[in-house]
Protein backbone atom coordinates (compact mmCIF):
# COMPACT_ATOMS: atom_id res chain seq x y z
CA UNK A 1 -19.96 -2.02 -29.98
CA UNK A 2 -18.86 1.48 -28.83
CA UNK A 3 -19.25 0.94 -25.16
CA UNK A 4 -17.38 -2.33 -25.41
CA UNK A 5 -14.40 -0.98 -27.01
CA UNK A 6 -14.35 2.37 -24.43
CA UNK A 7 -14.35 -0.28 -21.76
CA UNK A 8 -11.66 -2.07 -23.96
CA UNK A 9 -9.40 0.82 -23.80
CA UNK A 10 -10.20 1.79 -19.86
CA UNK A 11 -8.66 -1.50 -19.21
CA UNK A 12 -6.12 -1.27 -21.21
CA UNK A 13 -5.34 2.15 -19.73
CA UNK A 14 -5.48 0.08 -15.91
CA UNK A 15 -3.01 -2.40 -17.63
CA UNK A 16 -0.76 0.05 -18.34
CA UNK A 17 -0.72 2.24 -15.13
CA UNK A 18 -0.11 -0.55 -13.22
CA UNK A 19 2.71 -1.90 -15.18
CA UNK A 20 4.45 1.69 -15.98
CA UNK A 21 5.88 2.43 -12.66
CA UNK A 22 9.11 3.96 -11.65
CA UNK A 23 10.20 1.97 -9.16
CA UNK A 24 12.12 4.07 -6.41
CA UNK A 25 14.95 2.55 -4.38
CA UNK A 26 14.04 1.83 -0.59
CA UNK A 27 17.28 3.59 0.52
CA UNK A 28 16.43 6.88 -1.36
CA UNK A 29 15.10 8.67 2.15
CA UNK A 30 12.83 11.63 1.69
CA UNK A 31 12.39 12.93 5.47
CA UNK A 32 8.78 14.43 5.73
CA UNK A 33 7.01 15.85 8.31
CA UNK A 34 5.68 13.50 11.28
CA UNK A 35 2.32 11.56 10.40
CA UNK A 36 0.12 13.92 10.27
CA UNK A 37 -3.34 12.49 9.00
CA UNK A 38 -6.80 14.16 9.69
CA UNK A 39 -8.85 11.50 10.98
CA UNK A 40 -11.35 9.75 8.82
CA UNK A 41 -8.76 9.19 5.78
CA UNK A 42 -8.79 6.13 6.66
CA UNK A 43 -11.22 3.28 7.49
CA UNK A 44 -10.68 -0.39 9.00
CA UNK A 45 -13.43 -2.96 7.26
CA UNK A 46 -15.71 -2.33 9.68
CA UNK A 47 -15.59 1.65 8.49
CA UNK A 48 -14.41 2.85 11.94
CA UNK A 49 -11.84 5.88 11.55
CA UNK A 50 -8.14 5.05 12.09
CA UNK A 51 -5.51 7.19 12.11
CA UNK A 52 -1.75 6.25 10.93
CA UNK A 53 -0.76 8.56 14.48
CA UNK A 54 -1.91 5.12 16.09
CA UNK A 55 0.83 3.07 15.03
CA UNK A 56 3.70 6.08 16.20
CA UNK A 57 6.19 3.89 18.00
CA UNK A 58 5.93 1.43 15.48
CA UNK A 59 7.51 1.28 11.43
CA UNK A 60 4.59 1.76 9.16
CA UNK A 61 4.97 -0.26 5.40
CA UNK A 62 1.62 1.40 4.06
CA UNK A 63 0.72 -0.12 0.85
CA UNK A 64 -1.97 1.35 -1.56
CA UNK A 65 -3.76 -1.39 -4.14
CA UNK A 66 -6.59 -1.89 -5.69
CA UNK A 67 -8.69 -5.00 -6.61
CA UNK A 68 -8.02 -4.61 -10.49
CA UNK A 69 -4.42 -3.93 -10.13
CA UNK A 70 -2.27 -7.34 -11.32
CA UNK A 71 0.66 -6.23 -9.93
CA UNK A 72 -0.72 -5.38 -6.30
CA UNK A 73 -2.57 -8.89 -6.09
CA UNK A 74 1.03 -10.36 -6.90
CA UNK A 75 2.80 -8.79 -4.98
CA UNK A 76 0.37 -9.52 -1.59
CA UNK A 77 2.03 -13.04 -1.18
CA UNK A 78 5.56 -11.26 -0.68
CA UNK A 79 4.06 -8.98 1.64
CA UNK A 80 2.76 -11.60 3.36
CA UNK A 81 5.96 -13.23 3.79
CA UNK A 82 7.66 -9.90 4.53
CA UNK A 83 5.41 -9.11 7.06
CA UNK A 84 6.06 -12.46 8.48
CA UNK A 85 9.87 -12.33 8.64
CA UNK A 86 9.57 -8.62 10.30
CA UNK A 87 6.90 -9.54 12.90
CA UNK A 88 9.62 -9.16 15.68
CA UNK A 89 10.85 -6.02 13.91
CA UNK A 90 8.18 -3.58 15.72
CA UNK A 91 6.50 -3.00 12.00
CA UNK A 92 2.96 -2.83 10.93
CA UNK A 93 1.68 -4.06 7.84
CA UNK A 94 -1.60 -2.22 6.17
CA UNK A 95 -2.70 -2.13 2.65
CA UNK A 96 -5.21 0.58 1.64
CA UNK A 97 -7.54 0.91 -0.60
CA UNK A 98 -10.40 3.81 -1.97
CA UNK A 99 -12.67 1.09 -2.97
CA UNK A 100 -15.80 0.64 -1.10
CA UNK A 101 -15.52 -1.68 2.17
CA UNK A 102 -17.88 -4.41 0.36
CA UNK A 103 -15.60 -4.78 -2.32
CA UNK A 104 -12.40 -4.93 0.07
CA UNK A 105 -14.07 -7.39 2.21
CA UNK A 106 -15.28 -9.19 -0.89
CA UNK A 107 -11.55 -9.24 -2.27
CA UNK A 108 -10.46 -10.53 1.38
CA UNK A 109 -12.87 -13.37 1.57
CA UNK A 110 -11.18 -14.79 -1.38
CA UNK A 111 -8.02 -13.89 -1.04
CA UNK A 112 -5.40 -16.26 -0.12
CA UNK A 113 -3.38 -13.73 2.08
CA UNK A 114 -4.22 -12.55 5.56
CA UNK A 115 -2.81 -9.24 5.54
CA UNK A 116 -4.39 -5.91 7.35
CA UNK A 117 -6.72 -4.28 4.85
CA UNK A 118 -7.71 -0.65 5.35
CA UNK A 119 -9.67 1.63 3.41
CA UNK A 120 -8.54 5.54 2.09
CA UNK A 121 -11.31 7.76 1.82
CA UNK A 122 -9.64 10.30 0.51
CA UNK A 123 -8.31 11.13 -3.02
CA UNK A 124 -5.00 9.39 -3.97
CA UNK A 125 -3.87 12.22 -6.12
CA UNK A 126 -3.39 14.17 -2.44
CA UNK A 127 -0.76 11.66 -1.75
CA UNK A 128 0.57 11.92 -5.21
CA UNK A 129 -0.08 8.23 -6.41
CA UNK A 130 -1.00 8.32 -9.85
CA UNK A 131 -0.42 4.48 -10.15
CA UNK A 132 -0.78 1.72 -8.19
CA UNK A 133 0.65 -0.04 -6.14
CA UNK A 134 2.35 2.58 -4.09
CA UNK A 135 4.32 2.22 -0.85
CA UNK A 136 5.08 4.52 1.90
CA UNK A 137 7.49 3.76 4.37
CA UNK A 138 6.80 5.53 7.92
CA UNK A 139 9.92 4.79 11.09
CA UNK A 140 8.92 4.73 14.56
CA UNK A 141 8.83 8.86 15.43
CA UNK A 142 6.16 8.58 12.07
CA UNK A 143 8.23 10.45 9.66
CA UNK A 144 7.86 9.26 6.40
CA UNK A 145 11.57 7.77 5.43
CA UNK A 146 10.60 6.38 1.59
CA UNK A 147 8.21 5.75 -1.27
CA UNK A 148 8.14 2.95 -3.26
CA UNK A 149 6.59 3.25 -6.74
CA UNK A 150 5.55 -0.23 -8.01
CA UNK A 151 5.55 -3.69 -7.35
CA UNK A 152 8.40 -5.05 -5.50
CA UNK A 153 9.99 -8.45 -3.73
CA UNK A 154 9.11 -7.50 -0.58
CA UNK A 155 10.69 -10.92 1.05
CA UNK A 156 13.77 -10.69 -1.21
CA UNK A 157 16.78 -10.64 1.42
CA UNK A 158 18.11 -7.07 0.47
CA UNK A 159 14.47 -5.61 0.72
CA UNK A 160 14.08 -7.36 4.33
CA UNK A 161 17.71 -6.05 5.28
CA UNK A 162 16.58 -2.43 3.87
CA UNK A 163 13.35 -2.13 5.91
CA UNK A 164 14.65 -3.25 9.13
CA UNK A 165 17.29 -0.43 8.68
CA UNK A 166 14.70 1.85 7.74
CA UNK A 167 14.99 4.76 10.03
């Protein structure tokens, strides 16, 4: 009875990260350093390193998710579409993860999306996401030019309009 009702409340918890977000403007720019990511942070599904200093010359939308997270799996069909309308638009889609490559190619098998899934092998809390999803914004010199805290629209008009300006 105990462990149902801990596991009760964990979810519960999940529920609530998820939906608790501040959701940050995508014109709010917060110029960071240039993409600077030791290698082996992050994964593709095969668990070969990548580094996000392979997509410089390209706009990075670099979405963090998870497999439990309601609002993340929602929100994959407007990244789809996103991703579709800006495929002449020199960006790069890729939605990471910290959950084991099994369960991300699990999730992907059943998924009805086909977007890039990566994995993050390090801890989130280094990037400062405390809840998920999470969206970093990267322009083509790799400087980081917004965050995005929550689920969003991503094929609304106005968002389209604000990442191709995003520079």
């Amino acid at each position: 009875m105990r462990r149902h009702f801990g596991i009760a409340i964990l979810l519960l918890v999940c529920s609530i990260s998820c939906n608790q977000i501040e959701k940050k403007p995508i014109d709010s720019v917060n110029e960071m350093d240039v993409v600077t990511t030791p290698s082996g942070l992050y994964t593709d599904l095969e668990g070969n390193p990548i580094s996000l200093n392979d997509y410089k010359g390209k706009k990075i939308l670099l979405n963090f998710w998870a497999t439990w997270c309601s609002p993340c799996i929602e929100e994959m069909p407007s990244l789809e579409r996103a991703m579709t309308l800006l495929k002449d638009d020199n960006f790069i889609f890729l939605l990471a993860t910290d959950e084991p490559i099994e369960t991300i190619n699990n999730f992907k098998a059943h998924a009805n999306v086909k977007l890039n899934f990566i994995r993050y092998t390090g801890a989130l809390s280094q990037l400062k996401i405390y809840a998920l999803p999470a969206t970093f914004i990267y322009n083509e010199q790799g400087k980081e030019v917004t965050v995005i805290r929550g689920a969003s629209e991503w094929d609304a008009p106005e968002m389209i309009l604000k990442l191709k300006n995003s520079n």
